[in-house]
Protein backbone atom coordinates (compact mmCIF):
# COMPACT_ATOMS: atom_id res chain seq x y z
CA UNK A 1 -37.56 24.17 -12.16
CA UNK A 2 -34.30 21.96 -10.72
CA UNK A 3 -35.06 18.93 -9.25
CA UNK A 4 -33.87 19.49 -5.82
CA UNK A 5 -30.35 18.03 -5.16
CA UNK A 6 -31.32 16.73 -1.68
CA UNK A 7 -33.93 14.42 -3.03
CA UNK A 8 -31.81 13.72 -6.10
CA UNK A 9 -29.04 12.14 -3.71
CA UNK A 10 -31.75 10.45 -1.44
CA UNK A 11 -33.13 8.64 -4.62
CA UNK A 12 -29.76 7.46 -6.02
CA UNK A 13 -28.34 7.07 -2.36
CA UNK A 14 -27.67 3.21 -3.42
CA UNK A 15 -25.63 4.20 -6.28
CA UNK A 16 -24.03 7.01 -4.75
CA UNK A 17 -22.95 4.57 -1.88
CA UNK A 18 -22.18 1.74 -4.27
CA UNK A 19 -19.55 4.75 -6.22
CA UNK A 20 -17.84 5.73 -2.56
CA UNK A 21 -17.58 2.21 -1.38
CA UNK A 22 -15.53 1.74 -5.12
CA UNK A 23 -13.31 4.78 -4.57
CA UNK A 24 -12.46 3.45 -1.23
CA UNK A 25 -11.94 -0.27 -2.24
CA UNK A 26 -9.54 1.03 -5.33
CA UNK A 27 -7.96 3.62 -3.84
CA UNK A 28 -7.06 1.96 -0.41
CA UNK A 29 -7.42 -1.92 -1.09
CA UNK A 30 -7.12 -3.34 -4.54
CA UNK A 31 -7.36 -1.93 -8.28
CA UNK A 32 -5.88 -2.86 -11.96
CA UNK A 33 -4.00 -0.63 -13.39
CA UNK A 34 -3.69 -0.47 -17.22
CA UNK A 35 -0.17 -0.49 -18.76
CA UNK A 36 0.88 1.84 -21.43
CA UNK A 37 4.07 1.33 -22.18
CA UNK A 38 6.61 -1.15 -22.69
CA UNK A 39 9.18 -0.82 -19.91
CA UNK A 40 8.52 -3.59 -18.12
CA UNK A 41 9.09 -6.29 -21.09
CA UNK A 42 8.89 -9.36 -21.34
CA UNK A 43 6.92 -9.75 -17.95
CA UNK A 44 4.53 -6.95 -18.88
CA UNK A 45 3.25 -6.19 -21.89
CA UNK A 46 1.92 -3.25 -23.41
CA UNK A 47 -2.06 -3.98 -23.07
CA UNK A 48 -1.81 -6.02 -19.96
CA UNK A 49 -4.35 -5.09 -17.13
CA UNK A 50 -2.27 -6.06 -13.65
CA UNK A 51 -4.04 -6.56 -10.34
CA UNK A 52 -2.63 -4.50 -8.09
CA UNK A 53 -2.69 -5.64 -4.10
CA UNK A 54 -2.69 -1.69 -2.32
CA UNK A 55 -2.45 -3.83 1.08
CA UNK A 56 0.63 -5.70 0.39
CA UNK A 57 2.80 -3.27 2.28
CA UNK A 58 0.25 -0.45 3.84
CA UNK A 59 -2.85 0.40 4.94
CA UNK A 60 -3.32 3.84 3.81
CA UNK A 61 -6.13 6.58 4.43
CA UNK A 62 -8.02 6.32 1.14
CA UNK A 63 -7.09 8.64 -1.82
CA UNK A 64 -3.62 9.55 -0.29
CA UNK A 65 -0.07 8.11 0.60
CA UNK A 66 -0.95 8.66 4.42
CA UNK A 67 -0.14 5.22 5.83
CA UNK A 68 -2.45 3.46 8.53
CA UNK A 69 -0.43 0.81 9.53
CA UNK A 70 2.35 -1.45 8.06
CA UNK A 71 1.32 -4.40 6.85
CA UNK A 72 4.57 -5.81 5.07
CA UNK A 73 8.32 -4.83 3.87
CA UNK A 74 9.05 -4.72 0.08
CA UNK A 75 10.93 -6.99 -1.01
CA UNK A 76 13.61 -7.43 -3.61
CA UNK A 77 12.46 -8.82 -7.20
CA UNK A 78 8.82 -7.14 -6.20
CA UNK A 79 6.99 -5.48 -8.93
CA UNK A 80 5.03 -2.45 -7.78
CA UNK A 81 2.94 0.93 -9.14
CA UNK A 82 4.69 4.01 -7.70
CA UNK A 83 2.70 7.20 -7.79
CA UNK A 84 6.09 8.83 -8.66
CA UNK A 85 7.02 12.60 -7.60
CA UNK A 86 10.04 12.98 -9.81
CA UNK A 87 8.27 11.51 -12.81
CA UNK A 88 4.97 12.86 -12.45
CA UNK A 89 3.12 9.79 -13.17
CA UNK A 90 2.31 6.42 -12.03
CA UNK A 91 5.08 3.87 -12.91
CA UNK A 92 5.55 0.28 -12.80
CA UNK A 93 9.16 -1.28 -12.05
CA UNK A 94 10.45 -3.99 -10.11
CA UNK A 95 12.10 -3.04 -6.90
CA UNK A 96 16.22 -4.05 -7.42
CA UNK A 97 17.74 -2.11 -4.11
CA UNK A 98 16.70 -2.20 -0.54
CA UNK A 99 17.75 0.24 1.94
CA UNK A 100 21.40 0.10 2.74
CA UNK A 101 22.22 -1.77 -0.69
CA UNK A 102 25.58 -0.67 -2.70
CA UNK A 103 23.87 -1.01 -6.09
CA UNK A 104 25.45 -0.61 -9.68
CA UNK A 105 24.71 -1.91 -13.70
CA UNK A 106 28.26 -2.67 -15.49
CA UNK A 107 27.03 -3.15 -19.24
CA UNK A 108 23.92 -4.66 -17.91
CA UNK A 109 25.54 -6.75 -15.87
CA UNK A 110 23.46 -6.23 -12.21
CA UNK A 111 25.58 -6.03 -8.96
CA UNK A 112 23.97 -5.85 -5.51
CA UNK A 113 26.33 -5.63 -2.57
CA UNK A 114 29.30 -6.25 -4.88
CA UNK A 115 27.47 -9.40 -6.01
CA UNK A 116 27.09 -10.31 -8.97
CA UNK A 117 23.49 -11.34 -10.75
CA UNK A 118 23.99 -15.02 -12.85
CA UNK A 119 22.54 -14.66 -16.16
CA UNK A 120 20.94 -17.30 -18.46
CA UNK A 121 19.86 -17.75 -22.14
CA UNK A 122 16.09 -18.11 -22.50
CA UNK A 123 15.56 -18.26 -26.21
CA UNK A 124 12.42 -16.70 -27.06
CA UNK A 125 10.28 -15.53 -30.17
CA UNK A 126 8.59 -12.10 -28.74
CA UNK A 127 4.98 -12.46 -28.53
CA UNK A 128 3.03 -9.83 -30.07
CA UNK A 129 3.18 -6.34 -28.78
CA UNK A 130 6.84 -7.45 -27.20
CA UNK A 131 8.41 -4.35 -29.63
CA UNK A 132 9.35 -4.31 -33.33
CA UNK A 133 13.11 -4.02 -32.18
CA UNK A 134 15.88 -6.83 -32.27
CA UNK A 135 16.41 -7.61 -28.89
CA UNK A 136 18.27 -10.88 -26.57
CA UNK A 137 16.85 -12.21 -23.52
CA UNK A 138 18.29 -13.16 -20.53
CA UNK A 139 17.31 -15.00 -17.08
CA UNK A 140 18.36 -12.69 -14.37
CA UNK A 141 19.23 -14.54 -11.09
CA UNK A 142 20.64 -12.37 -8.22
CA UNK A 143 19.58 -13.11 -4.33
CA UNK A 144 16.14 -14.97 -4.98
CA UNK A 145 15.27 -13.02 -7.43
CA UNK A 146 14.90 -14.27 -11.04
CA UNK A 147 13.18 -13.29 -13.59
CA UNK A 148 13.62 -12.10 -17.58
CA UNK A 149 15.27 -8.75 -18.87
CA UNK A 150 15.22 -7.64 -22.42
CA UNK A 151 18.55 -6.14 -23.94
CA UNK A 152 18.30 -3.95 -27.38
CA UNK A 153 19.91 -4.65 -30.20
CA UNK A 154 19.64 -1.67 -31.73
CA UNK A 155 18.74 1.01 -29.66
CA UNK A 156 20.99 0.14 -26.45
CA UNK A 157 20.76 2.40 -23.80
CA UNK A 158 23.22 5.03 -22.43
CA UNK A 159 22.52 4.02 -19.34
CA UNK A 160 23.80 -0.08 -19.46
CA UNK A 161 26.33 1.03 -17.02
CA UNK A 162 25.05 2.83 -13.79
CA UNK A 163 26.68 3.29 -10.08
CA UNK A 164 27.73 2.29 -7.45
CA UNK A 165 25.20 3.70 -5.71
CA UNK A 166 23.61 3.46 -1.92
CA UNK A 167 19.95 2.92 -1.22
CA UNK A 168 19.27 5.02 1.65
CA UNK A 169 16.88 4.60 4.40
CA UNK A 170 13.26 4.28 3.78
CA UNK A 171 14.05 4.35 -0.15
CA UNK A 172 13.91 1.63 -2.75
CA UNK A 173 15.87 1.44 -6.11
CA UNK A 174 13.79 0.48 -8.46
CA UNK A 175 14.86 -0.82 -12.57
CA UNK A 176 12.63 -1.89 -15.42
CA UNK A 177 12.74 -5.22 -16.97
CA UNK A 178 13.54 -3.58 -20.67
CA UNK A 179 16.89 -2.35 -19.10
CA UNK A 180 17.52 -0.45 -22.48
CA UNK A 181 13.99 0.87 -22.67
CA UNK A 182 12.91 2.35 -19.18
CA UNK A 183 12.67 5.86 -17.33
CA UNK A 184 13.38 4.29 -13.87
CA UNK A 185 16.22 4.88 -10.79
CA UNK A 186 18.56 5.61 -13.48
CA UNK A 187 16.86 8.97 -14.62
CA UNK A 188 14.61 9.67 -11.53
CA UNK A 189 16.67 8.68 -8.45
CA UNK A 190 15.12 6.56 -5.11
CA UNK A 191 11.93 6.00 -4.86
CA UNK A 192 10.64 6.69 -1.28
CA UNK A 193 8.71 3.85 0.45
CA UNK A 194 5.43 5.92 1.00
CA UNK A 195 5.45 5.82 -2.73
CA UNK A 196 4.97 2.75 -3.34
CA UNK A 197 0.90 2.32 -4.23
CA UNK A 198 0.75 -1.50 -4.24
CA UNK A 199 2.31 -4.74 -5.89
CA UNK A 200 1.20 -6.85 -8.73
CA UNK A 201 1.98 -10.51 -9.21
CA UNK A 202 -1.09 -11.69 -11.96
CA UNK A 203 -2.55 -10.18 -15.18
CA UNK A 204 -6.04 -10.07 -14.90
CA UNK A 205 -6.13 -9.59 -18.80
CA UNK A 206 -4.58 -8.31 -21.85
CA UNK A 207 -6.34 -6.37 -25.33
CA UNK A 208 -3.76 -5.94 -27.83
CA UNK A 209 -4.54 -2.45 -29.08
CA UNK A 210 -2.77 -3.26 -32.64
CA UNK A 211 -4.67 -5.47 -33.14
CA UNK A 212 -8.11 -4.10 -32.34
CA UNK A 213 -7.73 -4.89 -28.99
CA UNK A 214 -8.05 -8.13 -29.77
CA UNK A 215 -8.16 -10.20 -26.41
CA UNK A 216 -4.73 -11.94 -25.27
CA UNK A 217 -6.52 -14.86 -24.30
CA UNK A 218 -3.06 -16.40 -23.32
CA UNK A 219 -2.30 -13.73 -20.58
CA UNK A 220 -6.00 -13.54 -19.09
CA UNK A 221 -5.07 -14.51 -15.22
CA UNK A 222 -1.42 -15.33 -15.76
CA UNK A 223 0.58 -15.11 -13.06
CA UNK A 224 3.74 -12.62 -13.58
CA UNK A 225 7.41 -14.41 -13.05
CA UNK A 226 6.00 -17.54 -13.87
CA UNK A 227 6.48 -17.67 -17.64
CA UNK A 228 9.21 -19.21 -19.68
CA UNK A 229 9.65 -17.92 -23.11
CA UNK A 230 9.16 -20.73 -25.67
């Protein structure tokens, strides 16, 4: 004979409200999300668990993209998880465009508003996990945003150049830090603003899975943007 579900759920109702109160808290007000590939190199690496702040910009109805209320504007140099349409998957890039912005890539070379970004050796041996490719890095400076941006030495990408384009309303253009390794605005268009799932600013920590996920003590609680390559 079953156990009957009734008094099944009345005996576990602490963990079964413990499990909804989690659903809502990841889904609607803060998670970390686990990153899988590379596109986002140097500032993310392959391994790297991110804490991801869902109530930077929205508050949204839990396990959907219906916003609440607006709680903030993106901003430019962001990086953010976008439960993506056109790719089909969750991504995470670093918002380059804001609405209205004439944006284009010329050889790598970032232009925003006909602007041009200011760019910056930052020698650097690639920790491990940063890709078994040669690659340069540069510090990208462009309207208070600065951070690093890997180029490939031997895979460069067909998309170096890219534009002009405009951002329109309500839509962000969005690039990955490993410009020559990265399925981002160049291949999938604007991303729309409802979209946009949260933003991430620290590691919370890092297991590098070639080495049997051996913890990146180094990373654990590092704060993203903040690190100079030695």
């Amino acid at each position: 004979m079953s156990f009957p579900l009734k008094q099944l759920a009345a005996a576990n109702k602490g963990l079964l409200a413990f499990i909804a109160l989690m659903v809502v808290f990841r889904s609607a007000i803060a998670d970390y999300n686990v990153v899988p590939s590379g596109s986002m190199l140097p500032t993310v690496m392959v391994g790297d668990r991110i804490l991801v702040d869902k109530l930077a910009y929205d508050l949204r109805l839990p396990l959907t993209h219906i916003s609440l209320a607006r709680l903030g504007e993106p901003r430019r140099g962001d990086i953010v998880t976008i439960d993506s349409r056109q790719a089909g998957e969750l991504l995470l890039k670093r918002i380059i465009g804001l609405p209205g912005d004439v944006v284009e890539l010329r050889d790598n070379v970032l232009f925003i508003n006909g602007q041009a970004a200011r760019y910056g050796p930052a020698h650097a041996r690639p920790e491990s996990g940063d890709g078994v490719d040669q690659a340069r890095y540069r510090d990208e400076t462009l309207d208070g945003m600065n951070h690093l941006v890997r180029l490939s030495e031997a895979h460069p990408s067909l998309h170096s150049s890219f534009g002009p384009v405009v951002v329109p309303a309500d839509h962000y253009l969005m690039l990955g830090d490993n410009r020559d390794n990265s399925m981002d605005s160049r291949y999938f268009g604007f991303f729309a603003r409802n979209e946009l799932m949260g933003r991430t600013r620290r590691i919370a920590f890092s297991l590098d899975a070639e080495q049997f996920y051996k913890p990146r003590l180094e990373r654990f609680g590092r704060r993203l943007d903040a690190v100079t390559m030695q």
